[in-house]
Each structure stands twice: as C-alpha cells, then as structure tokens.
PDB file of N, CA and C in Angstrom:
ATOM      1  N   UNK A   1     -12.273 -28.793 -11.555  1.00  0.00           N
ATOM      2  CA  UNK A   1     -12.143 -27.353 -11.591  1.00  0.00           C
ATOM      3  C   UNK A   1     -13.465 -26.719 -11.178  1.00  0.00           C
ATOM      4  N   UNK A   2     -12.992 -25.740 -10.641  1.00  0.00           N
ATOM      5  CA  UNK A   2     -14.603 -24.753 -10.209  1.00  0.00           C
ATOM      6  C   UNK A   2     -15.246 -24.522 -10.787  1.00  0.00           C
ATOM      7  N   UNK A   3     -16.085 -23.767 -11.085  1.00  0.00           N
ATOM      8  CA  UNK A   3     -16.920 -22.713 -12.029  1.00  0.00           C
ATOM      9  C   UNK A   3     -16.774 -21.264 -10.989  1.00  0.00           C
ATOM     10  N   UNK A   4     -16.528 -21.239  -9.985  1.00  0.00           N
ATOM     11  CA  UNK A   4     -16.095 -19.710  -9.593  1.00  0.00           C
ATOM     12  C   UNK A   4     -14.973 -20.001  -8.696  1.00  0.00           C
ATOM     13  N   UNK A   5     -14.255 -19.242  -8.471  1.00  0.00           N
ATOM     14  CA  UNK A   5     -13.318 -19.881  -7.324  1.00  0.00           C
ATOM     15  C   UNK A   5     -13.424 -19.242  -5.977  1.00  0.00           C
ATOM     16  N   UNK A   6     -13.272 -20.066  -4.959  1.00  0.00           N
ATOM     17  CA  UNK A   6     -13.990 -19.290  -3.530  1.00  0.00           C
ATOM     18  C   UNK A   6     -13.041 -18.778  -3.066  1.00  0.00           C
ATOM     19  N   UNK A   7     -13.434 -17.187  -2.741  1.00  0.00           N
ATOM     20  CA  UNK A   7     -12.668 -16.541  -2.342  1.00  0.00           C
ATOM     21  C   UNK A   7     -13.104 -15.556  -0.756  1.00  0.00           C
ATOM     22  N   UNK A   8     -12.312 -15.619  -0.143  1.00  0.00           N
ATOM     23  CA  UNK A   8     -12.383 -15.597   1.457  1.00  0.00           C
ATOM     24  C   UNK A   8     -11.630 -14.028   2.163  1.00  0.00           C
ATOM     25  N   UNK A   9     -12.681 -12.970   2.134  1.00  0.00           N
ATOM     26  CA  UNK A   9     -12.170 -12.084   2.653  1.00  0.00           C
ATOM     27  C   UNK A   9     -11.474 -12.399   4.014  1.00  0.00           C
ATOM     28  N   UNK A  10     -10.258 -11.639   4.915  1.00  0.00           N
ATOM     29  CA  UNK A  10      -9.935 -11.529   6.245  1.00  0.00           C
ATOM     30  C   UNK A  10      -8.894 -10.070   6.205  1.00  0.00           C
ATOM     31  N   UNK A  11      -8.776 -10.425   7.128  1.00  0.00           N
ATOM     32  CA  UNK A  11      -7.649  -9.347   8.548  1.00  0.00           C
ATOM     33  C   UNK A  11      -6.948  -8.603   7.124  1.00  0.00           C
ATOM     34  N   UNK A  12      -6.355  -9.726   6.360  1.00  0.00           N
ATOM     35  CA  UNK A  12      -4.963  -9.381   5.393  1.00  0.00           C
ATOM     36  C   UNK A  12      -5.582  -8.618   4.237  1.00  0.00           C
ATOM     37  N   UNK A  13      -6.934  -9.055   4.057  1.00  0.00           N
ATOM     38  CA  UNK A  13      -7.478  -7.723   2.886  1.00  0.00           C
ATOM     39  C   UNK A  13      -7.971  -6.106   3.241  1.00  0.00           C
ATOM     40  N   UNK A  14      -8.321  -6.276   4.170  1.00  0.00           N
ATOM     41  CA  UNK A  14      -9.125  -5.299   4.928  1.00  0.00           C
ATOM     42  C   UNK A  14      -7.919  -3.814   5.460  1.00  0.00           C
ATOM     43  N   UNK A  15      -6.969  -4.642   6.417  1.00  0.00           N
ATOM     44  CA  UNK A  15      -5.802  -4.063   7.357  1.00  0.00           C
ATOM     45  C   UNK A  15      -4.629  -4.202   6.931  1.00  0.00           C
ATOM     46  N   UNK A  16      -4.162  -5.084   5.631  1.00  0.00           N
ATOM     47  CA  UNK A  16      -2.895  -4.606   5.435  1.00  0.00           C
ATOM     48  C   UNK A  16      -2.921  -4.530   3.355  1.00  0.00           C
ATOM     49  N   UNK A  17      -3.499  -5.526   3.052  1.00  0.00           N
ATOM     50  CA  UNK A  17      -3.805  -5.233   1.524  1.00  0.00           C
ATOM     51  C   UNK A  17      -3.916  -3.892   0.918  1.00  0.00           C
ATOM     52  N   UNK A  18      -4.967  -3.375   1.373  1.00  0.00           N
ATOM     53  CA  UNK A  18      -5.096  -2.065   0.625  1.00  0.00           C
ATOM     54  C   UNK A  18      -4.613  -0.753   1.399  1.00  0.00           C
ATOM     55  N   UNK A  19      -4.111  -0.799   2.740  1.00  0.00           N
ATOM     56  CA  UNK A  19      -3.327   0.515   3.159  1.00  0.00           C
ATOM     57  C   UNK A  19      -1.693   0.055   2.772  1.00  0.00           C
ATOM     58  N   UNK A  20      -1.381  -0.617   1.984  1.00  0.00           N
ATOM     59  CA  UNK A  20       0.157  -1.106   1.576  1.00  0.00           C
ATOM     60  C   UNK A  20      -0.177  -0.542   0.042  1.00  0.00           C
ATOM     61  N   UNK A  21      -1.574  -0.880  -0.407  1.00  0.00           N
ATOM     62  CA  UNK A  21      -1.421  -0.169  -2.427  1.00  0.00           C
ATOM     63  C   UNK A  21      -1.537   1.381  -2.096  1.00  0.00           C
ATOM     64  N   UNK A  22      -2.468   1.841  -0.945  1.00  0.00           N
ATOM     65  CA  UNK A  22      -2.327   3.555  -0.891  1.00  0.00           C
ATOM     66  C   UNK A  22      -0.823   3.654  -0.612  1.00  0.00           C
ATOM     67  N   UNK A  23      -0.195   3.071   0.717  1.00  0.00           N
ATOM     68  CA  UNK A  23       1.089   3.546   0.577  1.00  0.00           C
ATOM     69  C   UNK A  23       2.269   3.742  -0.227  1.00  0.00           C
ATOM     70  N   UNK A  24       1.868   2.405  -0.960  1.00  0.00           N
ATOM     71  CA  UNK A  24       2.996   2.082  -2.781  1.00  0.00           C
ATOM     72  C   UNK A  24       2.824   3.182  -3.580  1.00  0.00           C
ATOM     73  N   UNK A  25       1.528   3.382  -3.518  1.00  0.00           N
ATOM     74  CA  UNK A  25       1.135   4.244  -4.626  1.00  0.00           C
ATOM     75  C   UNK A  25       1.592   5.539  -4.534  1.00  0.00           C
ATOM     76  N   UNK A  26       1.119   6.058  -3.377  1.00  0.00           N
ATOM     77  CA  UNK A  26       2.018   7.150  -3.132  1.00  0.00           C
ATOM     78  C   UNK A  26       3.408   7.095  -2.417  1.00  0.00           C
ATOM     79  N   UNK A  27       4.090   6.388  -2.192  1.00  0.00           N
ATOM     80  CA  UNK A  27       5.703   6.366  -2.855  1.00  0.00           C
ATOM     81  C   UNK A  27       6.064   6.491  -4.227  1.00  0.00           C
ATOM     82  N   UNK A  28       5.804   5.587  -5.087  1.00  0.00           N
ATOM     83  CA  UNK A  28       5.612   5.778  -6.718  1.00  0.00           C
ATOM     84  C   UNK A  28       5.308   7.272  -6.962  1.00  0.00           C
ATOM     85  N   UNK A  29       4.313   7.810  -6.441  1.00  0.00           N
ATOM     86  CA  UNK A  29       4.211   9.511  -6.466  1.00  0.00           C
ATOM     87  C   UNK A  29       5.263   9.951  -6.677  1.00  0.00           C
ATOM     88  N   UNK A  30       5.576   9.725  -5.760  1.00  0.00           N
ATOM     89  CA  UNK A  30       7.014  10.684  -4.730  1.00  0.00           C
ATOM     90  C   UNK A  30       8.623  10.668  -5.877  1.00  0.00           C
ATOM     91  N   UNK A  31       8.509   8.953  -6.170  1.00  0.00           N
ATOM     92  CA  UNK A  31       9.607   8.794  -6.375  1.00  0.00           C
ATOM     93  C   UNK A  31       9.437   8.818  -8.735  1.00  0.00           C
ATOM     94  N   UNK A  32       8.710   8.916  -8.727  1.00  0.00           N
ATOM     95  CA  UNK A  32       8.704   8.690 -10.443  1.00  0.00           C
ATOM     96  C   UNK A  32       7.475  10.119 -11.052  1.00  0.00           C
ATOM     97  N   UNK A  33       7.379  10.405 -11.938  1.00  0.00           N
ATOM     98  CA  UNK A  33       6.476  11.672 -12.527  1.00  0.00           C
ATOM     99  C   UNK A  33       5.288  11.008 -12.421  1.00  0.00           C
ATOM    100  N   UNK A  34       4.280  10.947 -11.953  1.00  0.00           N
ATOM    101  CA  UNK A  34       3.644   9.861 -12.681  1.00  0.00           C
ATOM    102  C   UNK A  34       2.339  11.028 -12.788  1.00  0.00           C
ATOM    103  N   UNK A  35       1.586  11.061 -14.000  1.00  0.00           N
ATOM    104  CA  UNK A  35       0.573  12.081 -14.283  1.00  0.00           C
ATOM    105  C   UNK A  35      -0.754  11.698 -13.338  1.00  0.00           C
ATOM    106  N   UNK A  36      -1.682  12.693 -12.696  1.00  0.00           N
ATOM    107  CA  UNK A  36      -2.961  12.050 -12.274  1.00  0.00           C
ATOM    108  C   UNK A  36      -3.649  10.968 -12.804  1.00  0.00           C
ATOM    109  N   UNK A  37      -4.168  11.290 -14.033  1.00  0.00           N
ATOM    110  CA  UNK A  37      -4.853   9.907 -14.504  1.00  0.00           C
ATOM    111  C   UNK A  37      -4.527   8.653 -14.237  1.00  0.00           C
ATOM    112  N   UNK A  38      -3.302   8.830 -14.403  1.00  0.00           N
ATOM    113  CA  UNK A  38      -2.664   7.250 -14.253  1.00  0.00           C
ATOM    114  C   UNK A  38      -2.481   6.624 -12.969  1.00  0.00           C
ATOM    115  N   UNK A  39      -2.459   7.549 -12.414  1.00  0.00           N
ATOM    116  CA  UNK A  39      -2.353   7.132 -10.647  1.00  0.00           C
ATOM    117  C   UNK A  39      -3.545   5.663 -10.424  1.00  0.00           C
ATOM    118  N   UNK A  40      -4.432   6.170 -10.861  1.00  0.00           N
ATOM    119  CA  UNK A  40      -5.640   4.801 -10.590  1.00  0.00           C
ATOM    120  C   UNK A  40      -5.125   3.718 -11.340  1.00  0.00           C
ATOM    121  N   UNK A  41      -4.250   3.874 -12.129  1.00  0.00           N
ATOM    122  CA  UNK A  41      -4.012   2.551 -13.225  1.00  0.00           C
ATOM    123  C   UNK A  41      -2.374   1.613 -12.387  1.00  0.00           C
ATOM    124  N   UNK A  42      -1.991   2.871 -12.142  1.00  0.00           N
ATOM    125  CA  UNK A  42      -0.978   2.321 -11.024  1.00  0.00           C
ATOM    126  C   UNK A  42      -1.628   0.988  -9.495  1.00  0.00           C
ATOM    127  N   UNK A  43      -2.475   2.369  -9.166  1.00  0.00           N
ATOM    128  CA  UNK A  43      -3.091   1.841  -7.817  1.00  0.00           C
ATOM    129  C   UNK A  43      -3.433  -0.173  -8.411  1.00  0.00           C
ATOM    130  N   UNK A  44      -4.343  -0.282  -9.238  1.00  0.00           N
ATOM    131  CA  UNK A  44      -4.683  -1.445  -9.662  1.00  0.00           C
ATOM    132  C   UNK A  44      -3.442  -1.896 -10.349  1.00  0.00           C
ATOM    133  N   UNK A  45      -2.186  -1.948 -10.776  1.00  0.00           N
ATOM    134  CA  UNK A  45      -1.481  -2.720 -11.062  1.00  0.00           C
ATOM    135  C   UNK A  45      -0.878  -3.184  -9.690  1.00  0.00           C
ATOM    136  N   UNK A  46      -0.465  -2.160  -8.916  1.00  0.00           N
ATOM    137  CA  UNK A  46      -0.129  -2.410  -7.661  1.00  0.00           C
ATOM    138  C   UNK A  46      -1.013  -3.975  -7.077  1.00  0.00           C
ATOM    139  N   UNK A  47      -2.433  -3.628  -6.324  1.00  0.00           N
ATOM    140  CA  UNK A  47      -3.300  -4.262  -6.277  1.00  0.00           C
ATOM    141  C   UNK A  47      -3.174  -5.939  -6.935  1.00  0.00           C
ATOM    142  N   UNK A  48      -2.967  -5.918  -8.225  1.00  0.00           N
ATOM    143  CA  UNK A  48      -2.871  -6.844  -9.313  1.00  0.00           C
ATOM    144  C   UNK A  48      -1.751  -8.099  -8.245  1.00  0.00           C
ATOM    145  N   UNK A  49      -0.802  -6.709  -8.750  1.00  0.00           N
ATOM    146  CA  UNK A  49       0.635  -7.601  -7.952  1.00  0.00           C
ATOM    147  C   UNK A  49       0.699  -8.395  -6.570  1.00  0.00           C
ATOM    148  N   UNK A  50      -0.182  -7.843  -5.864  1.00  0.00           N
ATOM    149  CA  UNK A  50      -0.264  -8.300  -4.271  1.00  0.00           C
ATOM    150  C   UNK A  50      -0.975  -8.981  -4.237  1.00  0.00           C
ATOM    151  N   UNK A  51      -2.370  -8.851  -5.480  1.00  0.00           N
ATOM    152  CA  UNK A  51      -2.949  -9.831  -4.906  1.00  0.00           C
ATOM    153  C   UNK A  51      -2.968 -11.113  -5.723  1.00  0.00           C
ATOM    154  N   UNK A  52      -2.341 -11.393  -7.092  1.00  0.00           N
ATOM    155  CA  UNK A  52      -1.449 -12.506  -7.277  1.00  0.00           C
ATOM    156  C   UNK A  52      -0.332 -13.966  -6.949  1.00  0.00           C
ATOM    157  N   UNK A  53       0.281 -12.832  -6.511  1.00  0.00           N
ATOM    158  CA  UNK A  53       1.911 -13.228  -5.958  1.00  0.00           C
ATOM    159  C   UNK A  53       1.709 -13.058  -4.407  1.00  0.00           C
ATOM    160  N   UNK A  54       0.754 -12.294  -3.979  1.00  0.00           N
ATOM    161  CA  UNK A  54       1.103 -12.943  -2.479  1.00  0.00           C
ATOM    162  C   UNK A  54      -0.260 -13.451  -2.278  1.00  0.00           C
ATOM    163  N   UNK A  55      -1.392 -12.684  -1.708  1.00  0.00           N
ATOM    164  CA  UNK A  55      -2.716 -12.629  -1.292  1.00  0.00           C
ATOM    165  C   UNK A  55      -3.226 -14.301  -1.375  1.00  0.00           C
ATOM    166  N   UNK A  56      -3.092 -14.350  -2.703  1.00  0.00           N
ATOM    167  CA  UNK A  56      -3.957 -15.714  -3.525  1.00  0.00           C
ATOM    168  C   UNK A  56      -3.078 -16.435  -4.922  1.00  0.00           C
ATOM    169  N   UNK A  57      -1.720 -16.760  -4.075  1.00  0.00           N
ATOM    170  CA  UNK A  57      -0.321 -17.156  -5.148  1.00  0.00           C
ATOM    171  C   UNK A  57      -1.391 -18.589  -5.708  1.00  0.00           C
ATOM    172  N   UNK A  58      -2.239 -18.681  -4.827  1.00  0.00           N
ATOM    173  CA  UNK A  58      -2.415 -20.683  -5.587  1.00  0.00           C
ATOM    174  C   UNK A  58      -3.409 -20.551  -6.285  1.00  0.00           C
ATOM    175  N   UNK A  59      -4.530 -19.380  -6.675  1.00  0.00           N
ATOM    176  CA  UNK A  59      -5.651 -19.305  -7.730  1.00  0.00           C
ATOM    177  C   UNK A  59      -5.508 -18.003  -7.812  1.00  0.00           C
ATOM    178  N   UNK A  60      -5.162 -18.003  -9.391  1.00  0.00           N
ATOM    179  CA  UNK A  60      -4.803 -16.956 -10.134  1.00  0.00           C
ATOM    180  C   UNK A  60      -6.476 -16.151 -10.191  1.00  0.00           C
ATOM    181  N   UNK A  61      -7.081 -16.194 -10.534  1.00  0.00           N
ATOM    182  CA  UNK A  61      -8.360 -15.924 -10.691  1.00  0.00           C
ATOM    183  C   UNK A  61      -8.549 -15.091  -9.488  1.00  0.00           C
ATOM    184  N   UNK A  62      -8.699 -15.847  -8.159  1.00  0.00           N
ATOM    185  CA  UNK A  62      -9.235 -15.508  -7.444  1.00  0.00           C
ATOM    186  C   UNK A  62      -8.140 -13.845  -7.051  1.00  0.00           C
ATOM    187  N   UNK A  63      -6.764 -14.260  -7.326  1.00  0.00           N
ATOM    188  CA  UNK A  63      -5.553 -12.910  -7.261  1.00  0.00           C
ATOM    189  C   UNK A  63      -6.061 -12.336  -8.029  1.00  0.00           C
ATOM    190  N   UNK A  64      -6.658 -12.035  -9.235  1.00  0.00           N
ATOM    191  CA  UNK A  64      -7.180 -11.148 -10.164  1.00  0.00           C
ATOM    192  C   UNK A  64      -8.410 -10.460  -9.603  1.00  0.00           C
ATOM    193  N   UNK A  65      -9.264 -10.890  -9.402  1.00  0.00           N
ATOM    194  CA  UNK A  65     -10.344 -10.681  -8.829  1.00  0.00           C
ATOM    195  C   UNK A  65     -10.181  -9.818  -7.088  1.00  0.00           C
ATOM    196  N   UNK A  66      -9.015  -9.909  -6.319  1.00  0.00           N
ATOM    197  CA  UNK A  66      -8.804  -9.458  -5.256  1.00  0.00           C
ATOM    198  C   UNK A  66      -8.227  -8.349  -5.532  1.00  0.00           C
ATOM    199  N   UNK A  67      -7.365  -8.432  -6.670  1.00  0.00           N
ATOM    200  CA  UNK A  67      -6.231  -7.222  -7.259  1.00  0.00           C
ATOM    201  C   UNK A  67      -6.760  -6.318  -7.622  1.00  0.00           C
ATOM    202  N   UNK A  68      -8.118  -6.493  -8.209  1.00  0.00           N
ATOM    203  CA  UNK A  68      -8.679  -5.163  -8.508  1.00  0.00           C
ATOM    204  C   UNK A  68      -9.538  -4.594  -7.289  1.00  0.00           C
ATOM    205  N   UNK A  69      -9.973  -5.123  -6.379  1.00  0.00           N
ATOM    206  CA  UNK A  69     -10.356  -5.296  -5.428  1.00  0.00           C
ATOM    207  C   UNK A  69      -9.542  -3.736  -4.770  1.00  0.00           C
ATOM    208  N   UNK A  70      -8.492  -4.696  -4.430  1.00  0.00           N
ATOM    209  CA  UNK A  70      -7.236  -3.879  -3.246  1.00  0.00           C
ATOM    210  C   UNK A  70      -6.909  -2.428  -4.220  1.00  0.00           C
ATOM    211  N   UNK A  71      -7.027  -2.419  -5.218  1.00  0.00           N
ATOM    212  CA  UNK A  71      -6.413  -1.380  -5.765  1.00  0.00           C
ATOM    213  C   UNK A  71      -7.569   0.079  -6.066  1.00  0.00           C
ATOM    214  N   UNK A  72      -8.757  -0.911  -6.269  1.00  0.00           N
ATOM    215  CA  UNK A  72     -10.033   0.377  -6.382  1.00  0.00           C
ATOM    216  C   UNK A  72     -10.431   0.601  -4.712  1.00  0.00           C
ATOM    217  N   UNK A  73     -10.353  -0.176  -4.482  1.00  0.00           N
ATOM    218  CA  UNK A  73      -9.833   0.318  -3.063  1.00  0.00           C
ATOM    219  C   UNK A  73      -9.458   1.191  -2.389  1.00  0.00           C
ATOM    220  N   UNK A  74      -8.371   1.005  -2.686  1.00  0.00           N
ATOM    221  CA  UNK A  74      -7.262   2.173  -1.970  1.00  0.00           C
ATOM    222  C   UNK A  74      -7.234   3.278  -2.510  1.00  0.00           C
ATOM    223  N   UNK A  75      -8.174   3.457  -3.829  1.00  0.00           N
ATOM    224  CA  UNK A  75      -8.197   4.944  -4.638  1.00  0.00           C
ATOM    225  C   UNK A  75      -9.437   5.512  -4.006  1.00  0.00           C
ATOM    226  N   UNK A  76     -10.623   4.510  -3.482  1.00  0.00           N
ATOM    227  CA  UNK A  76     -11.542   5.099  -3.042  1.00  0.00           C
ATOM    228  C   UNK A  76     -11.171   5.680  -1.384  1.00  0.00           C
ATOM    229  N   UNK A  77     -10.240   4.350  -0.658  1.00  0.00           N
ATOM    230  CA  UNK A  77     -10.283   5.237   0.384  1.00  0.00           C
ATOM    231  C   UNK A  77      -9.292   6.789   0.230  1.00  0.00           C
ATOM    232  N   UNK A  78      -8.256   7.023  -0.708  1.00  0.00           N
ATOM    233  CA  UNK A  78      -7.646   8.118  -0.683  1.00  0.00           C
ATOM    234  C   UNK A  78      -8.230   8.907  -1.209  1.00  0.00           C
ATOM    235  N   UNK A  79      -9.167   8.925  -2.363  1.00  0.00           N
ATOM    236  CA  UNK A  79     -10.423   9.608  -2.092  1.00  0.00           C
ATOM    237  C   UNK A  79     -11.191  10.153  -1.232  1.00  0.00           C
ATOM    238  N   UNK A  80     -11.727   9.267  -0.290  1.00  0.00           N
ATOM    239  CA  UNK A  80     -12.202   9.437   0.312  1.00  0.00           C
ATOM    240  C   UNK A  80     -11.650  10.629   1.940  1.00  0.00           C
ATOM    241  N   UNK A  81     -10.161  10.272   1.808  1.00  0.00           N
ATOM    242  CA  UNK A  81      -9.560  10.922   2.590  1.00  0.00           C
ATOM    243  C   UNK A  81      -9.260  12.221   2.641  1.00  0.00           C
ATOM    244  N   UNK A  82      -9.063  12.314   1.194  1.00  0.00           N
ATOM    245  CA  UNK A  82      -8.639  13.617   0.646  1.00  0.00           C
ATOM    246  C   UNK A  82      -9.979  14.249   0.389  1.00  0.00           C
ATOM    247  N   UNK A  83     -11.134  14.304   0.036  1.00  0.00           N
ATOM    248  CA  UNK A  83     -12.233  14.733   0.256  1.00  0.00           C
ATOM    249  C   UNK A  83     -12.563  15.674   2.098  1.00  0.00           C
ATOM    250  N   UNK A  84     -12.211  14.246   2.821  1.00  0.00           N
ATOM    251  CA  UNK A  84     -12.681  14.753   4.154  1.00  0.00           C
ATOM    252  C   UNK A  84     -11.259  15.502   4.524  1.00  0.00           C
ATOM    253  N   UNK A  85     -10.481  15.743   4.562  1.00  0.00           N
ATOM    254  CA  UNK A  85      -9.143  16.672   4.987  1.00  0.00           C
ATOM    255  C   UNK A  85      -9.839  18.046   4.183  1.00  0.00           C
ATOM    256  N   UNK A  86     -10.237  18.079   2.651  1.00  0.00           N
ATOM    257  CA  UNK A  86     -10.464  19.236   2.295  1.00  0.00           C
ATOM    258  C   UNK A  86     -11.587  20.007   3.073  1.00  0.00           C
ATOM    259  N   UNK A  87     -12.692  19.522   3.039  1.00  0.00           N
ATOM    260  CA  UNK A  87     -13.633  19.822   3.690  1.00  0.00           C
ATOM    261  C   UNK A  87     -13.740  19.976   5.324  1.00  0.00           C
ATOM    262  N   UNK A  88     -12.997  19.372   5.647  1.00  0.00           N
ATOM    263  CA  UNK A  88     -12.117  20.140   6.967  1.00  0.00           C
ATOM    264  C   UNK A  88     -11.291  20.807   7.210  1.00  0.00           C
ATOM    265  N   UNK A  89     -10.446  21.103   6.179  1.00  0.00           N
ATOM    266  CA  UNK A  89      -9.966  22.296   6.068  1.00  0.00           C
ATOM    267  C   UNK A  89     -10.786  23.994   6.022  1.00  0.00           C
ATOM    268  N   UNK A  90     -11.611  23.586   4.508  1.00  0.00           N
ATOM    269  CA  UNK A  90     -12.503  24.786   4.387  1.00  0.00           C
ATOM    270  C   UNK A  90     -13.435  25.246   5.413  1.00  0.00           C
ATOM    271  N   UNK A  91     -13.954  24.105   6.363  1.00  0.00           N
ATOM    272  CA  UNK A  91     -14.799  24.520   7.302  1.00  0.00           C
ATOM    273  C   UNK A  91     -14.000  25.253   8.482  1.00  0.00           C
ATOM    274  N   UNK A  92     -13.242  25.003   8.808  1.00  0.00           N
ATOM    275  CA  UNK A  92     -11.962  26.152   9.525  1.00  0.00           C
ATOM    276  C   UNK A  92     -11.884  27.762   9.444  1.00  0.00           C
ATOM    277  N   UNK A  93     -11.754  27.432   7.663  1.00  0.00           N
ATOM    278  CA  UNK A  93     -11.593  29.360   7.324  1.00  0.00           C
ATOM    279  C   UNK A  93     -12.808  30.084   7.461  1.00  0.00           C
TER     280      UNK A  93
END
C-alpha cells in the first residue's frame, strides 16, 4: 500500500470534470429549490460523485481527493464568471 496515492492530472480533469459539476449544478438549480449556501455543498457532492465512480473508480482516496478538487472548482470558476459578466455589465452603463 502507498503512503499517498499518485494522482495524475489530464484532458478529463481540466475539460470535462469540472465544466460537467458547473453544469450539474446548475441543472439541480433549475430543477430542485436549492438555497445559496448550499449550492457549494452540492457543487462538492457532485464533484465527490465523479470523481469516485468515474474519474478514479480504482483508488478511492485518490476520487476523494479529486472530488473536492472538481467541485471547488467549478464554484470558483462560476465565481469567477459571474464576477466578470457583472463587471461587464456595469462598465456598459
């Protein structure tokens, strides 16, 4: 057994991992009440799930460790998005 388990960013974390938890996440929006706060707790269960069961099905660890990964992630880039849309908005008016 390891003492850490090696884990190997690519293509599938970067380009489809975490623009699939922004997109889940906001479907889940759409389709259930779900209050702000919790949205980030979503995003990382999401995250959790993908990167478990698919990402890294053969070391659990290393799916844990990616899951939170993909999911703070995708809150920072929609953050990040929604930041720059506002501020391009206001600079307009």
């Amino acid at each position: 057994m390891e003492a850490f388990p090696t884990i190997h960013t690519n293509f599938w974390d970067a380009i489809i991992a975490v623009p699939l938890v922004v997109i889940l996440t906001q479907i889940f929006k759409k389709i259930f009440p779900i209050r702000k706060p919790f949205v980030p707790t979503l995003a990382n269960g999401l995250g959790l799930a993908i990167g478990i069961f698919f990402a890294h099905e053969h070391n659990v660890w290393a799916g844990i460790f990616m899951g939170f990964f993909y999911g703070n992630a995708a809150v920072g880039v929609y953050a990040s998005l929604k930041t720059q849309i506002t501020a391009y908005r206001e600079s307009k008016n």
